[in-house]
N, C-alpha and C. Protein backbone atom coordinates (compact mmCIF):
# COMPACT_ATOMS: atom_id res chain seq x y z
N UNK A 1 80.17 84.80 125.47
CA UNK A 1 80.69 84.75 124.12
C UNK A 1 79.56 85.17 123.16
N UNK A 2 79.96 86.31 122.09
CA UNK A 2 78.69 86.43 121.18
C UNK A 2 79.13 85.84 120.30
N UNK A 3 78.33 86.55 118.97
CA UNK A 3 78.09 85.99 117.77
C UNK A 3 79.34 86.45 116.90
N UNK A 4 79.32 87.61 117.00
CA UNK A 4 80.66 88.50 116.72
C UNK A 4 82.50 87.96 117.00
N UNK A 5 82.62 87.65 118.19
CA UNK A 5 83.81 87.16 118.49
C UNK A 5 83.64 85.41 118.33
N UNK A 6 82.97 85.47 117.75
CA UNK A 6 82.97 83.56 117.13
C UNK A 6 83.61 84.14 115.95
N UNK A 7 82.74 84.80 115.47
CA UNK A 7 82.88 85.03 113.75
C UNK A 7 84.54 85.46 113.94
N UNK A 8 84.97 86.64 114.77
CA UNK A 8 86.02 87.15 114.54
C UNK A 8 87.34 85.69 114.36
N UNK A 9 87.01 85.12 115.21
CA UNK A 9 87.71 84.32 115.77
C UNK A 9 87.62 82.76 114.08
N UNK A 10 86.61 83.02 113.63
CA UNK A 10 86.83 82.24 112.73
C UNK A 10 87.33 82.70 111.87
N UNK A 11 87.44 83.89 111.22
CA UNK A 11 87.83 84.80 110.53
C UNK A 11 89.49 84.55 110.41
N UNK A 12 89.93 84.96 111.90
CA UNK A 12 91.21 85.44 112.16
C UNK A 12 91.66 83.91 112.37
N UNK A 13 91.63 82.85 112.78
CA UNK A 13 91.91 81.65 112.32
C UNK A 13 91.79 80.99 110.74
N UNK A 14 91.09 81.31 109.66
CA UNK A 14 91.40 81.10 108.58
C UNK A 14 92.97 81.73 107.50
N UNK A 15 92.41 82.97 108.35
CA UNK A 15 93.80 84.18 108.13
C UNK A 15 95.31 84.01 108.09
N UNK A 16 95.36 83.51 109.16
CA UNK A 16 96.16 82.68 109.93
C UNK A 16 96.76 81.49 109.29
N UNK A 17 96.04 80.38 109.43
CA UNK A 17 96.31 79.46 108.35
C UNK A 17 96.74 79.47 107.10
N UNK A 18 95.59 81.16 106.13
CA UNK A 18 95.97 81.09 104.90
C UNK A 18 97.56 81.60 104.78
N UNK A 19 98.28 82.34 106.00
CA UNK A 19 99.36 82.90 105.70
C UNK A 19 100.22 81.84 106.01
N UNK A 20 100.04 80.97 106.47
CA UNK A 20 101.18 79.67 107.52
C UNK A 20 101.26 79.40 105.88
N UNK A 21 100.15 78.74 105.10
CA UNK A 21 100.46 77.94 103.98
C UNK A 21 100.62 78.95 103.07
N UNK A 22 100.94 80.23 102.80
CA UNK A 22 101.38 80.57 101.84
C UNK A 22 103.15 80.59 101.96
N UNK A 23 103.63 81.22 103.23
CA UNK A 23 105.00 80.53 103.58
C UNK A 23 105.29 79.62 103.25
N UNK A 24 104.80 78.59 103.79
CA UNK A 24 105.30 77.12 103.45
C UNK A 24 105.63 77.05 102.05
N UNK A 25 104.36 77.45 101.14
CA UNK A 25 104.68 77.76 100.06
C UNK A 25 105.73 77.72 99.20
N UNK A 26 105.88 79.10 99.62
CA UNK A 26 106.29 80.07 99.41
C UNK A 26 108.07 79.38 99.44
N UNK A 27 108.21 78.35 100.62
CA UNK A 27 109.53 77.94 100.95
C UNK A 27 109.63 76.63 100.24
N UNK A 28 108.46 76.15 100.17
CA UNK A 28 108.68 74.91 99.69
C UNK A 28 108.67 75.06 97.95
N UNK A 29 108.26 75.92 97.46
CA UNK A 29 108.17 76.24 96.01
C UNK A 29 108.70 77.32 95.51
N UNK A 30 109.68 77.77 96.18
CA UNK A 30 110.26 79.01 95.86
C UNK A 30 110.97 79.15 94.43
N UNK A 31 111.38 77.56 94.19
CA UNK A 31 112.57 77.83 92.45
C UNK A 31 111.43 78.15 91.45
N UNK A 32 110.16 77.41 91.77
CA UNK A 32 109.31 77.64 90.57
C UNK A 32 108.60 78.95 90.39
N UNK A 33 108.53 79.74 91.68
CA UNK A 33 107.69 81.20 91.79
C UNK A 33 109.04 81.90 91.37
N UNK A 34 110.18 81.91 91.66
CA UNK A 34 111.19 82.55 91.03
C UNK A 34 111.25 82.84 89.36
N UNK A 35 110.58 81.33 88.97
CA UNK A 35 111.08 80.94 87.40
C UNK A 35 109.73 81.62 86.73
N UNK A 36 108.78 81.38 87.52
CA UNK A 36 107.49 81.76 87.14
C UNK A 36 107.68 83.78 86.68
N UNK A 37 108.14 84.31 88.19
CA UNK A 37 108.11 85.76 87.79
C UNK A 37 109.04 86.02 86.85
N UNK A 38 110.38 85.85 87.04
CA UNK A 38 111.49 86.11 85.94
C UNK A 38 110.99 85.84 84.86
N UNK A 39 110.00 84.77 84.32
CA UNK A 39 109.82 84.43 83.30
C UNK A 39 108.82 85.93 82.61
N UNK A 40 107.65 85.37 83.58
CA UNK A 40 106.72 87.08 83.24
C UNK A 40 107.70 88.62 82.87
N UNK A 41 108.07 88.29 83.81
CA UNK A 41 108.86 89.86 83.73
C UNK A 41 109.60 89.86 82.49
N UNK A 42 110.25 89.11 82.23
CA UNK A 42 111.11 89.18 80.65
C UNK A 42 110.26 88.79 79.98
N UNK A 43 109.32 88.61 79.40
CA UNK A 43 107.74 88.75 78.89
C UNK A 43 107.68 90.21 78.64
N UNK A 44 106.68 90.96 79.54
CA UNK A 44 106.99 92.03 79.67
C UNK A 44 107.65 93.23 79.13
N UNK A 45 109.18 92.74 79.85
CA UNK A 45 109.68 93.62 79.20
C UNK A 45 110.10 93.24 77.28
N UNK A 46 110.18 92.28 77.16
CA UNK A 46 110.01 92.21 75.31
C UNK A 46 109.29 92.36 74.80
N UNK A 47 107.60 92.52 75.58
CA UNK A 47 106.77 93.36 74.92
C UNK A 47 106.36 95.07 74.93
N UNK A 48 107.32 95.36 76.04
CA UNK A 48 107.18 96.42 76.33
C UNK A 48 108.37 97.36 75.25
N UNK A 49 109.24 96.38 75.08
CA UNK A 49 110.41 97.10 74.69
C UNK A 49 110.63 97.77 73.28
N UNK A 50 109.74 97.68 72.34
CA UNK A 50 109.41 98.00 70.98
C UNK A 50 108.34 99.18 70.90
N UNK A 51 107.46 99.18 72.01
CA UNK A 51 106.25 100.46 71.95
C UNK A 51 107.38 101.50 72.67
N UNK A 52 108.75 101.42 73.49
CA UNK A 52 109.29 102.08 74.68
C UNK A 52 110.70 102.88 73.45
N UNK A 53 110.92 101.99 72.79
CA UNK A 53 111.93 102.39 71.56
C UNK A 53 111.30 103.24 70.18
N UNK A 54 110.07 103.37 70.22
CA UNK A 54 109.04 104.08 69.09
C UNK A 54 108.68 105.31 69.88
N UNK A 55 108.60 105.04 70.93
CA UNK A 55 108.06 106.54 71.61
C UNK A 55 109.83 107.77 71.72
N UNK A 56 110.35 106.63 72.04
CA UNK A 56 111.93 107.46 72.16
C UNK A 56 112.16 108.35 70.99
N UNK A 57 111.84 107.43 70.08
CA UNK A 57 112.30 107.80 68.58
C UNK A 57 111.12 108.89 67.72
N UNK A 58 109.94 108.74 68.30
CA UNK A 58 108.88 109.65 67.88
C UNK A 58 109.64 111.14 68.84
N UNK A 59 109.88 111.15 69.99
CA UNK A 59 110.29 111.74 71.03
C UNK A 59 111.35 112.64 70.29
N UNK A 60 112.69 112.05 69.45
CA UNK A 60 113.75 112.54 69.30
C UNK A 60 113.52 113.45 67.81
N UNK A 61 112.53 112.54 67.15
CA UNK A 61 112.08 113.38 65.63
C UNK A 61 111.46 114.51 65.74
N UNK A 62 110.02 114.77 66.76
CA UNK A 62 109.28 115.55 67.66
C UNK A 62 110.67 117.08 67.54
N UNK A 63 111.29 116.83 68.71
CA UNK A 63 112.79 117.69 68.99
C UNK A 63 113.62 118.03 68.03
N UNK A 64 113.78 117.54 67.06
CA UNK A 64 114.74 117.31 66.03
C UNK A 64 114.24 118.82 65.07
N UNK A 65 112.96 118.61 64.69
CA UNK A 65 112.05 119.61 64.03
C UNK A 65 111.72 120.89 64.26
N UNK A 66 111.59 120.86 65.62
CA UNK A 66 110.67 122.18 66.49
C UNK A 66 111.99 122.78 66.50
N UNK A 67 113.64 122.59 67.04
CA UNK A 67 114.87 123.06 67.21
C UNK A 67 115.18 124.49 66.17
């Protein structure tokens, strides 16, 4: 046994673990990571949605002119 396949082996056992408990997680906390992203995301998009309606509209005046 070297030094190398210890390490690997500790490595790939932390790995391991960290993915068991992100499942678990993941199952055991799923309404709140749901509420959590939906929440971000409609965040997001209401901040996104006013710079996305100014560019449209710069966009359509832009066209409107050059025609």
């Amino acid at each position: 046994m070297t030094v190398w396949t210890v390490i690997k082996r500790f490595l790939f056992g932390w790995i391991a673990a960290g993915g068991l408990l992100v499942i678990v997680s993941c199952v055991k906390y799923r309404e709140f990571i749901i509420t959590a992203f939906l929440n971000n995301t409609w965040a997001w998009i209401n901040a996104l949605m006013p710079v996305v309606i100014i560019l449209v509209g710069i966009r359509c005046m832009i066209r409107a002119v050059l025609k």
